[in-house]
PDB file of N, CA and C in Angstrom:
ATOM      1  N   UNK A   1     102.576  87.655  98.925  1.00  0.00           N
ATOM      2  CA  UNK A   1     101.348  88.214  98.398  1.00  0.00           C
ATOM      3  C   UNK A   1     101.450  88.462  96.892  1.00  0.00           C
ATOM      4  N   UNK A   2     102.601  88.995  96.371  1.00  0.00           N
ATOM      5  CA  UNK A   2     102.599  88.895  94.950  1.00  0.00           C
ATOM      6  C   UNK A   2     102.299  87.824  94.158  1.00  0.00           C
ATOM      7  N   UNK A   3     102.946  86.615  94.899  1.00  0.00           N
ATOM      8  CA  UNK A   3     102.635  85.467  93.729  1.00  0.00           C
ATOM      9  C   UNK A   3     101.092  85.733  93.607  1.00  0.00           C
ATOM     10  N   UNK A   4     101.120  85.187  94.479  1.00  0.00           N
ATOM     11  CA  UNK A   4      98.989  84.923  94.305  1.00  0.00           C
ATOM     12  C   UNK A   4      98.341  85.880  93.791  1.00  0.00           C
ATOM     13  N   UNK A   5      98.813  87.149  94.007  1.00  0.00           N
ATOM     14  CA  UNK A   5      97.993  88.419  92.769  1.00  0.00           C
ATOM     15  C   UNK A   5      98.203  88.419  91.688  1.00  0.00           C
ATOM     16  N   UNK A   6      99.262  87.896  91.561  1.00  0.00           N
ATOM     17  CA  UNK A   6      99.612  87.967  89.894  1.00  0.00           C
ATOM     18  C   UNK A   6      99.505  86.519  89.213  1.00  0.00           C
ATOM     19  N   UNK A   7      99.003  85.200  89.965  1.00  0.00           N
ATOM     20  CA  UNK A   7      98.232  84.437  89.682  1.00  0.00           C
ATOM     21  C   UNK A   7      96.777  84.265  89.653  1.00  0.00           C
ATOM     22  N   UNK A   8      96.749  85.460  90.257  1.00  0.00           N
ATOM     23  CA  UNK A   8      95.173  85.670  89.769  1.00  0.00           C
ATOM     24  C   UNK A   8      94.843  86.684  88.661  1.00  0.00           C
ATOM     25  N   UNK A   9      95.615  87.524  88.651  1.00  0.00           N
ATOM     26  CA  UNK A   9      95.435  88.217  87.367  1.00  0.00           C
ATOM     27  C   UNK A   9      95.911  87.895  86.375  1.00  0.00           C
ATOM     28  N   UNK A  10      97.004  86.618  86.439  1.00  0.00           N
ATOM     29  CA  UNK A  10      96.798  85.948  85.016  1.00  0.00           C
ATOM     30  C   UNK A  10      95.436  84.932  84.863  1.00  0.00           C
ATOM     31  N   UNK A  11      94.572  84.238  85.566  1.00  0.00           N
ATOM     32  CA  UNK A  11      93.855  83.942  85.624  1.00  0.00           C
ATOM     33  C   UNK A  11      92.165  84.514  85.060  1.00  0.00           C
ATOM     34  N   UNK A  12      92.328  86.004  85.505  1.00  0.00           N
ATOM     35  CA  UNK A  12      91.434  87.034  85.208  1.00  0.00           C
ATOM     36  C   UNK A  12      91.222  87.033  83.455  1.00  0.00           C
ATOM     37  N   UNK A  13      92.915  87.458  83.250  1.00  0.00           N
ATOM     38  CA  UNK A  13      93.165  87.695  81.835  1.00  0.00           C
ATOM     39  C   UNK A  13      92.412  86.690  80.865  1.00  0.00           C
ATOM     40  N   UNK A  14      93.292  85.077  81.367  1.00  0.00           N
ATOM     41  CA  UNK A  14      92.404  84.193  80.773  1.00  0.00           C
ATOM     42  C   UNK A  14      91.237  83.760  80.625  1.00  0.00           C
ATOM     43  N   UNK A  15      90.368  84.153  81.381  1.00  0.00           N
ATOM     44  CA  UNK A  15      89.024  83.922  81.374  1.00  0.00           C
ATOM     45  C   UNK A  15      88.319  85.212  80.383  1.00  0.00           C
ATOM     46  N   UNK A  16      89.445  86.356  79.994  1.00  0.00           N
ATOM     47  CA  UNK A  16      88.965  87.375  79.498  1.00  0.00           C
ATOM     48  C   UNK A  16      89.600  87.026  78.114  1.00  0.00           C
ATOM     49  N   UNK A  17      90.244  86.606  77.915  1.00  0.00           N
ATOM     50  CA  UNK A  17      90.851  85.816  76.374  1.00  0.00           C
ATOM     51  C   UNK A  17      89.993  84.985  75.950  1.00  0.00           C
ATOM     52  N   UNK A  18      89.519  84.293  77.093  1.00  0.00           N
ATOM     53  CA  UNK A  18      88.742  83.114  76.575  1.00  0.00           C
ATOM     54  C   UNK A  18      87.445  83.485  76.045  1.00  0.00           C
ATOM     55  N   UNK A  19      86.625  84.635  76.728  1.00  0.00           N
ATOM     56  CA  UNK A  19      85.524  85.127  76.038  1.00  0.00           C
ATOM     57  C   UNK A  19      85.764  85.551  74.732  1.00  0.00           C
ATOM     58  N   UNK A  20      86.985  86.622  74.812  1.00  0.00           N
ATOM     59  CA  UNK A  20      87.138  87.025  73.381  1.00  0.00           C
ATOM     60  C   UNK A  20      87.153  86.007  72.204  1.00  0.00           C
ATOM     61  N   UNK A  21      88.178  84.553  72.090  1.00  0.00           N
ATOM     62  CA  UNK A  21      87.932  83.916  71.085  1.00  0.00           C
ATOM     63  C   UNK A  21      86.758  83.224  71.332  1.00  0.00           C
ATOM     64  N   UNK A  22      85.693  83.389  72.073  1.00  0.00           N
ATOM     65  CA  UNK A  22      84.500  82.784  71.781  1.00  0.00           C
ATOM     66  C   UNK A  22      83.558  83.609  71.420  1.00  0.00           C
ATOM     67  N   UNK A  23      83.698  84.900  71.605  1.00  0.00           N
ATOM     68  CA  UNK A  23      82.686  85.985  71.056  1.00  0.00           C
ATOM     69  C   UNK A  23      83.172  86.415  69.514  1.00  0.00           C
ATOM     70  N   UNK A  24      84.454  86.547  69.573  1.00  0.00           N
ATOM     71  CA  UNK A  24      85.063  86.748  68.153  1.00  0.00           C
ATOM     72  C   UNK A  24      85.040  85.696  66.957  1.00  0.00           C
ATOM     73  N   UNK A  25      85.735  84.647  67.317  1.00  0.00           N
ATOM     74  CA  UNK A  25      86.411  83.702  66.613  1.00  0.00           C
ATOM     75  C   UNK A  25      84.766  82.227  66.896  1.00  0.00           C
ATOM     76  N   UNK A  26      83.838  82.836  66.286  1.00  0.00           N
ATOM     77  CA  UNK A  26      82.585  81.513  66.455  1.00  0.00           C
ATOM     78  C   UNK A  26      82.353  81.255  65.376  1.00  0.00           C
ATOM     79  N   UNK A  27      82.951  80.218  64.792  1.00  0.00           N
ATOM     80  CA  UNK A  27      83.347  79.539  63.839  1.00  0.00           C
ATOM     81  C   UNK A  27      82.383  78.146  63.620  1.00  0.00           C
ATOM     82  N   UNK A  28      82.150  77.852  64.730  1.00  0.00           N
ATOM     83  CA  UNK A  28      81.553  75.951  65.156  1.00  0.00           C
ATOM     84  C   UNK A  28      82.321  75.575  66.457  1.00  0.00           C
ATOM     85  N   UNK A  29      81.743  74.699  66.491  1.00  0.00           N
ATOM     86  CA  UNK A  29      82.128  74.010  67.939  1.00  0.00           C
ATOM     87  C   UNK A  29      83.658  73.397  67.652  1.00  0.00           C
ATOM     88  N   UNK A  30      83.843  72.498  66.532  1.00  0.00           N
ATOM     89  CA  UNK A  30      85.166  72.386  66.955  1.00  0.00           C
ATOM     90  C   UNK A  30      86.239  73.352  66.406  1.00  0.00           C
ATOM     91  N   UNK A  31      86.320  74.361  65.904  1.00  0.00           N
ATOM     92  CA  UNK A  31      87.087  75.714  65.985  1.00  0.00           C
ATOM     93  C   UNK A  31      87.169  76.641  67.260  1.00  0.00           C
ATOM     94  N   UNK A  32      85.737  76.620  67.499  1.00  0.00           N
ATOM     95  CA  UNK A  32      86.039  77.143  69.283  1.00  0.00           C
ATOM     96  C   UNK A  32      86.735  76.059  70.311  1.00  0.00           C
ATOM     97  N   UNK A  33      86.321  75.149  70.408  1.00  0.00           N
ATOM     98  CA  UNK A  33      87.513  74.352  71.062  1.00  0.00           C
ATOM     99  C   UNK A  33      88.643  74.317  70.652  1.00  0.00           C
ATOM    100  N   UNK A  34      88.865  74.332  69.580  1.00  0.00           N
ATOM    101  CA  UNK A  34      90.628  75.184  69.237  1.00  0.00           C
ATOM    102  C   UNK A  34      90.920  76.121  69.955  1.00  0.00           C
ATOM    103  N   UNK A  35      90.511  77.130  69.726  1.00  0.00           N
ATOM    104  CA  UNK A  35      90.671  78.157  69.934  1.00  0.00           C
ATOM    105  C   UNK A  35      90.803  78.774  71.951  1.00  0.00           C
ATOM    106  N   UNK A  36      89.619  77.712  71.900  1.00  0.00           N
ATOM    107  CA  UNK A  36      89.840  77.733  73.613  1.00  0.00           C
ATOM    108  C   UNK A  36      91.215  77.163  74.209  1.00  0.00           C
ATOM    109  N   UNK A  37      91.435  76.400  73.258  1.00  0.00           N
ATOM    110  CA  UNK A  37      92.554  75.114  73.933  1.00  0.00           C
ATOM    111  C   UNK A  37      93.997  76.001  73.454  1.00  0.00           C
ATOM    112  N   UNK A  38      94.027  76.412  72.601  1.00  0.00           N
ATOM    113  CA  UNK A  38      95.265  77.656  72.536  1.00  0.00           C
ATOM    114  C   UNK A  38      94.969  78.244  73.090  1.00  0.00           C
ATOM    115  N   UNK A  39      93.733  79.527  73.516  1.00  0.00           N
ATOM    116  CA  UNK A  39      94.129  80.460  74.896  1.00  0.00           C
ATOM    117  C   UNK A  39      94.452  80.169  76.099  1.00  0.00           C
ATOM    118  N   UNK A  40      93.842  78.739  76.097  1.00  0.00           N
ATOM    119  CA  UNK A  40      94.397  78.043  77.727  1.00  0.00           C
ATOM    120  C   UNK A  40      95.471  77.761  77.739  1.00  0.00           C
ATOM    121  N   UNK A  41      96.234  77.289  76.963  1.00  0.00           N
ATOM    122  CA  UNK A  41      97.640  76.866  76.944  1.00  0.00           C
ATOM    123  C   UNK A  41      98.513  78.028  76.665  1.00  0.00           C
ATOM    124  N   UNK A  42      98.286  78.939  76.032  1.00  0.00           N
ATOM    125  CA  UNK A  42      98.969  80.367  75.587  1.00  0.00           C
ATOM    126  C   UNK A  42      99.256  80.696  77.253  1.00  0.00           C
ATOM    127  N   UNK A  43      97.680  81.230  78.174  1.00  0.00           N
ATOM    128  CA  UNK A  43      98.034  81.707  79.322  1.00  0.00           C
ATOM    129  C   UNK A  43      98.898  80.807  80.443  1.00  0.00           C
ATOM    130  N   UNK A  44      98.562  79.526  80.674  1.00  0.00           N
ATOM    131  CA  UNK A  44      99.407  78.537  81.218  1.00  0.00           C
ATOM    132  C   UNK A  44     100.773  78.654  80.923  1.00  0.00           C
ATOM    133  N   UNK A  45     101.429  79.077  79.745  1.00  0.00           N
ATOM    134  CA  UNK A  45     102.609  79.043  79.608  1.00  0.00           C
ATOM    135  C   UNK A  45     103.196  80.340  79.541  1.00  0.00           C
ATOM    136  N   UNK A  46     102.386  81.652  79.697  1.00  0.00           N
ATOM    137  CA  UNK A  46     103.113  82.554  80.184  1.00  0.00           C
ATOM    138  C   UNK A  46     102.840  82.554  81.126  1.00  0.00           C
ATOM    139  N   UNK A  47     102.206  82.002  82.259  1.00  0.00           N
ATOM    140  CA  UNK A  47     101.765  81.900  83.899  1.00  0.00           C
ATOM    141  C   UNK A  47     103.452  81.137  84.459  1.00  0.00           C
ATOM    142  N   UNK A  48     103.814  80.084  83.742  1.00  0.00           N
ATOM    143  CA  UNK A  48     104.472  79.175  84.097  1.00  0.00           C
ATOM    144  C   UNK A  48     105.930  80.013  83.974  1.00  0.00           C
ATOM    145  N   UNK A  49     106.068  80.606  82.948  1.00  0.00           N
ATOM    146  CA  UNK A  49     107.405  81.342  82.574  1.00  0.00           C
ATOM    147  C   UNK A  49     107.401  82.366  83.641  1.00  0.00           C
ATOM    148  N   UNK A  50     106.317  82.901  83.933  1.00  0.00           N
ATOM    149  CA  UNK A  50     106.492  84.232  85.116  1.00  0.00           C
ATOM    150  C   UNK A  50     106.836  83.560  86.087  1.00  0.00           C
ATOM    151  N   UNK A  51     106.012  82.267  86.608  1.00  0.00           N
ATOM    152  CA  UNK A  51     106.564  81.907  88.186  1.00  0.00           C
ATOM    153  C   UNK A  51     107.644  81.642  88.356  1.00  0.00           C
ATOM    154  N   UNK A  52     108.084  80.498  87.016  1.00  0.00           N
ATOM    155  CA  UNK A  52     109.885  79.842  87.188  1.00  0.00           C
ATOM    156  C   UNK A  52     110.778  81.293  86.876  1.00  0.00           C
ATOM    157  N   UNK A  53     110.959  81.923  86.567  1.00  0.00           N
ATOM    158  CA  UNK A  53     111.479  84.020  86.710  1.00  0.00           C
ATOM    159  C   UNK A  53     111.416  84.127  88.511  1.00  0.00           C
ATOM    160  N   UNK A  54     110.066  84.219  88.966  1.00  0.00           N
ATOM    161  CA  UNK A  54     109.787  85.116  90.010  1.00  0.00           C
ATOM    162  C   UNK A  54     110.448  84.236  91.120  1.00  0.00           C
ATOM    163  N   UNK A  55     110.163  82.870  91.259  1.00  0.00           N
ATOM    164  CA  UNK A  55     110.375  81.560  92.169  1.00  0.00           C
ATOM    165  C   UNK A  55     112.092  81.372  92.181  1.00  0.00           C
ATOM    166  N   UNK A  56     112.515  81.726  90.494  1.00  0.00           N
ATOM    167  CA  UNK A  56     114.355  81.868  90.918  1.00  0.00           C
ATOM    168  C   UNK A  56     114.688  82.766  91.569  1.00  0.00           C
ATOM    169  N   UNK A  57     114.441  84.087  91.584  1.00  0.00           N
ATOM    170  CA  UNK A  57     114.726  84.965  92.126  1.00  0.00           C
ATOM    171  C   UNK A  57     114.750  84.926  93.761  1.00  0.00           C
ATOM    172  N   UNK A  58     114.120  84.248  94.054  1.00  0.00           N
ATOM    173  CA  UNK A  58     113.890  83.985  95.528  1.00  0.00           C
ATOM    174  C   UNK A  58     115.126  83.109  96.676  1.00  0.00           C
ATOM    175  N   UNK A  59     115.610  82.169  95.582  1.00  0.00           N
ATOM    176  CA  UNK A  59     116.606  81.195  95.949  1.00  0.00           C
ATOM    177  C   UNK A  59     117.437  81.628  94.782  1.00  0.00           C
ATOM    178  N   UNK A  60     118.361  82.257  94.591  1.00  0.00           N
ATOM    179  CA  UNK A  60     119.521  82.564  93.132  1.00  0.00           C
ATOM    180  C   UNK A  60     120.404  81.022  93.497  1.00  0.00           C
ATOM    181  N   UNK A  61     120.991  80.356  92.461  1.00  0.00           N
ATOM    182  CA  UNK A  61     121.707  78.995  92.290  1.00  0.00           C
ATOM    183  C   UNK A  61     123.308  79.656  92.364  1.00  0.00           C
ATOM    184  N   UNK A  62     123.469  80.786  92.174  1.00  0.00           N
ATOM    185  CA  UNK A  62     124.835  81.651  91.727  1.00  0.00           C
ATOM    186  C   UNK A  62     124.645  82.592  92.786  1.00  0.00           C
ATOM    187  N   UNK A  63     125.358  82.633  93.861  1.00  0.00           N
ATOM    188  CA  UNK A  63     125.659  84.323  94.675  1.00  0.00           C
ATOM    189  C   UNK A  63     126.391  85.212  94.486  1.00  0.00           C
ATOM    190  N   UNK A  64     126.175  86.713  94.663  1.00  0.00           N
ATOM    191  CA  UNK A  64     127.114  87.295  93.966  1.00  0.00           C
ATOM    192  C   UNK A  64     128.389  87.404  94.753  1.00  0.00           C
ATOM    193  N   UNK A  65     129.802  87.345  94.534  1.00  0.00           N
ATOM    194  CA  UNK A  65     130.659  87.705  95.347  1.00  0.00           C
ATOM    195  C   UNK A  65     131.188  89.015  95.315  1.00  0.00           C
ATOM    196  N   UNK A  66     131.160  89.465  96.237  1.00  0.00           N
ATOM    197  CA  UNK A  66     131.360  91.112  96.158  1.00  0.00           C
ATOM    198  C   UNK A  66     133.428  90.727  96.045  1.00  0.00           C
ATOM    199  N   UNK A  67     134.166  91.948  96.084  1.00  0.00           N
ATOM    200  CA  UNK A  67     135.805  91.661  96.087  1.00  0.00           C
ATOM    201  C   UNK A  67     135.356  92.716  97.106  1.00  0.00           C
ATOM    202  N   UNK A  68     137.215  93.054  97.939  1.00  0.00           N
ATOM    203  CA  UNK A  68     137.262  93.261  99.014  1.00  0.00           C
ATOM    204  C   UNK A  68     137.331  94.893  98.238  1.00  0.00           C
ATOM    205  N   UNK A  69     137.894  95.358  97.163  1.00  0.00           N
ATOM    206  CA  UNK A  69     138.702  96.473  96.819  1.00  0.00           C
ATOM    207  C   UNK A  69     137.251  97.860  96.537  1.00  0.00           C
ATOM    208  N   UNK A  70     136.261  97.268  96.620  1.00  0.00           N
ATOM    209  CA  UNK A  70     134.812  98.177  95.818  1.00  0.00           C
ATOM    210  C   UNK A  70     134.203  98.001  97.348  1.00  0.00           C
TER     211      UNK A  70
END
């Protein structure tokens, strides 16, 4: 259940970024398509960095070995 909430609330965010540089930053059409095309890619790539984090954690590549003496 976490993934998907917190893929949707990065989702949320972006659609709420995306208004902002279009309510803020209205420049012309092709500056707002800049501007869109960096917030989309800005959120995509912290979307992407959270899952590959959250998705390792699930399967670790390294286990820990405990010693016998602790």
């Amino acid at each position: 259940m976490g993934f998907l909430l917190t893929t949707l609330i990065f989702v949320v965010i972006g659609i709420i970024a995306s208004l902002c540089a279009r309510i803020c930053c209205n420049k012309g059409p092709s500056a707002n398509l800049f501007h869109l095309t960096l917030v989309i890619t800005a959120t995509v790539c912290c979307w992407m960095m959270w899952a590959i984090v959250y998705l390792a954690q699930m399967n670790p590549l390294i286990v820990p070995i405990l010693s016998e003496s602790e």
